[in-house]
Each structure stands twice: as C-alpha cells, then as structure tokens.
Protein backbone atom coordinates (compact mmCIF):
# COMPACT_ATOMS: atom_id res chain seq x y z
CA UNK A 1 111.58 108.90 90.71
CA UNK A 2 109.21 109.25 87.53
CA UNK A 3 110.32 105.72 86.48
CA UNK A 4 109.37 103.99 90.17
CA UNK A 5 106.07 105.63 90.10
CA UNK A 6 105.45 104.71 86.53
CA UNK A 7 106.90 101.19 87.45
CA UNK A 8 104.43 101.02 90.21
CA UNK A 9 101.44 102.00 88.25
CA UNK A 10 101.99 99.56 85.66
CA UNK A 11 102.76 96.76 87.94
CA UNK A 12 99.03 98.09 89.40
CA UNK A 13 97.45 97.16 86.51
CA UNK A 14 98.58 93.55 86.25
CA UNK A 15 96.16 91.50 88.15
CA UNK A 16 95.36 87.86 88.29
CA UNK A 17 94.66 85.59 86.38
CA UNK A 18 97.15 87.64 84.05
CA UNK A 19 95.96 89.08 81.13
CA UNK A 20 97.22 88.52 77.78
CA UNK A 21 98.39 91.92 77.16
CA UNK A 22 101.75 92.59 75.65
CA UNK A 23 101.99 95.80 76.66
CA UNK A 24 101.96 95.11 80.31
CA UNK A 25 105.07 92.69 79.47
CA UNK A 26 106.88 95.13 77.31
CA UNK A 27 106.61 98.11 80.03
CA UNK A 28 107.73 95.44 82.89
CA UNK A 29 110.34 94.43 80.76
CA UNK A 30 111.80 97.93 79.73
CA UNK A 31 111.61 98.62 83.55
CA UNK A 32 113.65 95.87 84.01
CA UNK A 33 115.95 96.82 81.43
CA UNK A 34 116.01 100.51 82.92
CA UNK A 35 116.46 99.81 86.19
CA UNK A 36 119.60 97.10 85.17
CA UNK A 37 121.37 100.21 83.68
CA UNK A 38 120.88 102.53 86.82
CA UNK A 39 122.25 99.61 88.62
CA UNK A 40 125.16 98.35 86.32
CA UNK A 41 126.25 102.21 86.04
CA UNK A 42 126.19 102.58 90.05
CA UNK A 43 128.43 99.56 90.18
CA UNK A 44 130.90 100.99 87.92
CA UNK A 45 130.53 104.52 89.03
CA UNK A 46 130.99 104.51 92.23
CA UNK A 47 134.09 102.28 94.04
CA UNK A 48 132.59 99.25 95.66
CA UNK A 49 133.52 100.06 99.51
CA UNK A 50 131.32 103.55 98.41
CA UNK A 51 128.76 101.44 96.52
CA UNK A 52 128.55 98.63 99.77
CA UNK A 53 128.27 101.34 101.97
CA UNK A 54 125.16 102.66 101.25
CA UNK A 55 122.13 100.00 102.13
CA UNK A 56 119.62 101.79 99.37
CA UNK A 57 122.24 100.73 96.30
CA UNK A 58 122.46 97.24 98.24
CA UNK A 59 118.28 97.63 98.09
CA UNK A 60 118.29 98.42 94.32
CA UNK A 61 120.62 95.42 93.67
CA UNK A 62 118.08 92.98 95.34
CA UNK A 63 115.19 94.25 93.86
CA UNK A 64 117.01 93.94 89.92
CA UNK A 65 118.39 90.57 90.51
CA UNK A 66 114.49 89.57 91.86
CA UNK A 67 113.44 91.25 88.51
CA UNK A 68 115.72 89.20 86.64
CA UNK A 69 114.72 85.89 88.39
CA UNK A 70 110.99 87.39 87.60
CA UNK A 71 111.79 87.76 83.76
CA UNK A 72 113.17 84.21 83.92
CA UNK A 73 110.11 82.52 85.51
CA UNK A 74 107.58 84.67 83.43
CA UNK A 75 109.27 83.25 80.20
CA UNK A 76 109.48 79.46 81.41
CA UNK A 77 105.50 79.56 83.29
CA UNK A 78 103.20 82.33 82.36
CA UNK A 79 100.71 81.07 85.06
CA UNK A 80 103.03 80.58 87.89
CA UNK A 81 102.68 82.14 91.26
CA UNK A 82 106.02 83.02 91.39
CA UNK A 83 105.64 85.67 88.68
CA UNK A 84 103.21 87.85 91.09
CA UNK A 85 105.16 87.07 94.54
CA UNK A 86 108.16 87.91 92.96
CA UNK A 87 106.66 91.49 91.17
CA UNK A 88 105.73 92.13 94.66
CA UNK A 89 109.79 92.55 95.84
CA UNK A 90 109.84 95.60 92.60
CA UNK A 91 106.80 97.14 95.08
CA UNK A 92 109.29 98.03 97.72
CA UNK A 93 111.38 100.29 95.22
CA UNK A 94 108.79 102.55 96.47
CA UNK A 95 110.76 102.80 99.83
CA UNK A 96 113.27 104.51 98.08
CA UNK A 97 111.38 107.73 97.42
CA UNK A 98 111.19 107.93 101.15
CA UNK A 99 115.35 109.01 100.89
CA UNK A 100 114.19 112.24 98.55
CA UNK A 101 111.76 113.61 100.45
CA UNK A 102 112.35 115.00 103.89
CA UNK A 103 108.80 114.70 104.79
CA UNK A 104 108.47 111.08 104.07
CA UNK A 105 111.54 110.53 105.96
CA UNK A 106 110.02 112.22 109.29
CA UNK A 107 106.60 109.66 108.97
CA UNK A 108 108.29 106.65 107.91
CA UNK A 109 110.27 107.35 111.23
CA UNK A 110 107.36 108.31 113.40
CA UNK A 111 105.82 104.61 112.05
CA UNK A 112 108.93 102.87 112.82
CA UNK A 113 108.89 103.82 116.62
CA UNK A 114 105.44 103.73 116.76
CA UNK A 115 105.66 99.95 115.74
CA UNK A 116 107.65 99.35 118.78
CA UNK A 117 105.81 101.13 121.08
CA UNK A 118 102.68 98.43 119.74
CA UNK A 119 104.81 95.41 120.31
CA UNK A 120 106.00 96.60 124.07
CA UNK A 121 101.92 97.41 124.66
CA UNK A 122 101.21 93.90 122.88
CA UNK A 123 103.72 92.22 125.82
CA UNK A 124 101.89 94.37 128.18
CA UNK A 125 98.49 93.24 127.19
CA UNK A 126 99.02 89.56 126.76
CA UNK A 127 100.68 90.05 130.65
CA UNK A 128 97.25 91.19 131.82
CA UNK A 129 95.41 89.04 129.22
CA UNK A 130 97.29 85.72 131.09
CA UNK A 131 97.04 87.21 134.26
CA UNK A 132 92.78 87.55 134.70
CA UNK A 133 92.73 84.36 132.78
CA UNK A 134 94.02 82.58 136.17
CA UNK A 135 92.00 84.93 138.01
CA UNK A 136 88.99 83.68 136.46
CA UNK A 137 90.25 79.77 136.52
CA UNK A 138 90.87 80.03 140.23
CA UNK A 139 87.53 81.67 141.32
CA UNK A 140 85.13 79.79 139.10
CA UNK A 141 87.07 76.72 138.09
CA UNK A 142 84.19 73.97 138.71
CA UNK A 143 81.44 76.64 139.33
CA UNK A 144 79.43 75.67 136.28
CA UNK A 145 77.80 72.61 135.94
CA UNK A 146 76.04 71.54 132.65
CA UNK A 147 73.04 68.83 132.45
CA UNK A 148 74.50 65.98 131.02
CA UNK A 149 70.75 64.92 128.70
CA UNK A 150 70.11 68.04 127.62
C-alpha cells in the first residue's frame, strides 16, 4: 500500500510539458520494476485457476503490462502523448486500496448504486425534457412572428 501511494505521489509531480528530471524517471522506473516483481511472484505463487480467479491480480496485470508499454514509449518519444495517457492507467492502482479497507469498500459501493440511480433519473428527465418540448411546439408553433428589415 506504501508503494501505490508513493507511486501516486510521484506520478503527481510529473506534469506537462515534462520536465527534465531524472529522478522522476528513476522513481517511475523502480515502480515499474517493483510492481513487475509483485506481479511475476503472484503468477508463480499462486496456481493460475487461483490467480484468474481473482479480478484485482487480473487488474495488477493490466496496469504492469501498460507500465511496460509506458517504459517503451518514454524511451523511443520523450514528448509523446502517449507517455501521460498511458501513466494515467498506473492511477487506477489506487482502486486497489479500496480491497484493504472496509470503509472504502462501503463508499465505493454507495457511489456505484448511486451512479445508477443518476442514469435511471437522467432517462426520467430527458422523458419530461422531450415531453414539454412538444408541449411547447404544439401551443406556440407559429405564434411568433419576427420583422423581416429589422
């Protein structure tokens, strides 16, 4: 957990255009590194039907092969917009904290179903929305008439 949040702070401090800054390359780099080895030692660890099974190792594997295609891409084009879009997939790691903490668990629920409760009131809305638009076309369709010189 110490290494996402560091991860995410350093990743915080990168900003556009890029600075020349080694450091910033070196600590994105060892993260890389660092997270490669938590994921290489799941894969061996654990059997593959076990490993499959759970969608947060399946997670972690996505976001280190983006890192890799991200190391890849930062050593070909330093100035390509890839670099950042790509740095933005090692962002979501963050979603695994949620899995530790109990807490975090209960409101990224809560915002879950609250999401779908917005889209069904969006449906809802646009219903009425469409609805008073006829309304008002029916009742004053050809009402208004503008002066054609001025």
């Amino acid at each position: 957990m110490i290494l996402i949040i560091m991860n995410t702070l350093i990743l915080a401090t990168d900003s556009f255009p890029a600075p020349e800054v080694d450091l910033i390359n070196s600590t994105n780099k060892f993260f890389m590194i660092a997270f490669s080895i938590e994921c290489i030692l799941k894969l061996t660890g654990l059997e593959m039907e076990e490993f499959v099974n759970d969608n947060f190792n399946i997670f972690d594997l996505v976001i280190v092969l983006f890192s890799i295609i991200e190391l890849f891409f930062s050593e070909e084009n330093s100035k390509s917009g890839v670099i950042s879009a790509l740095r933005a997939f090692r962002l979501l790691r963050l979603i695994t904290l949620v899995r530790s903490n109990e807490t975090l668990a209960a409101l990224v629920d809560s915002i879950v179903h609250t999401i779908a409760a917005i889209g069904n009131f969006l449906v809802l809305l646009s219903i009425f929305i469409y609805v008073f638009a006829l309304l008002g076309m029916s009742n004053f369709a050809g009402k208004f008439k503008f002066d054609e010189k001025g």
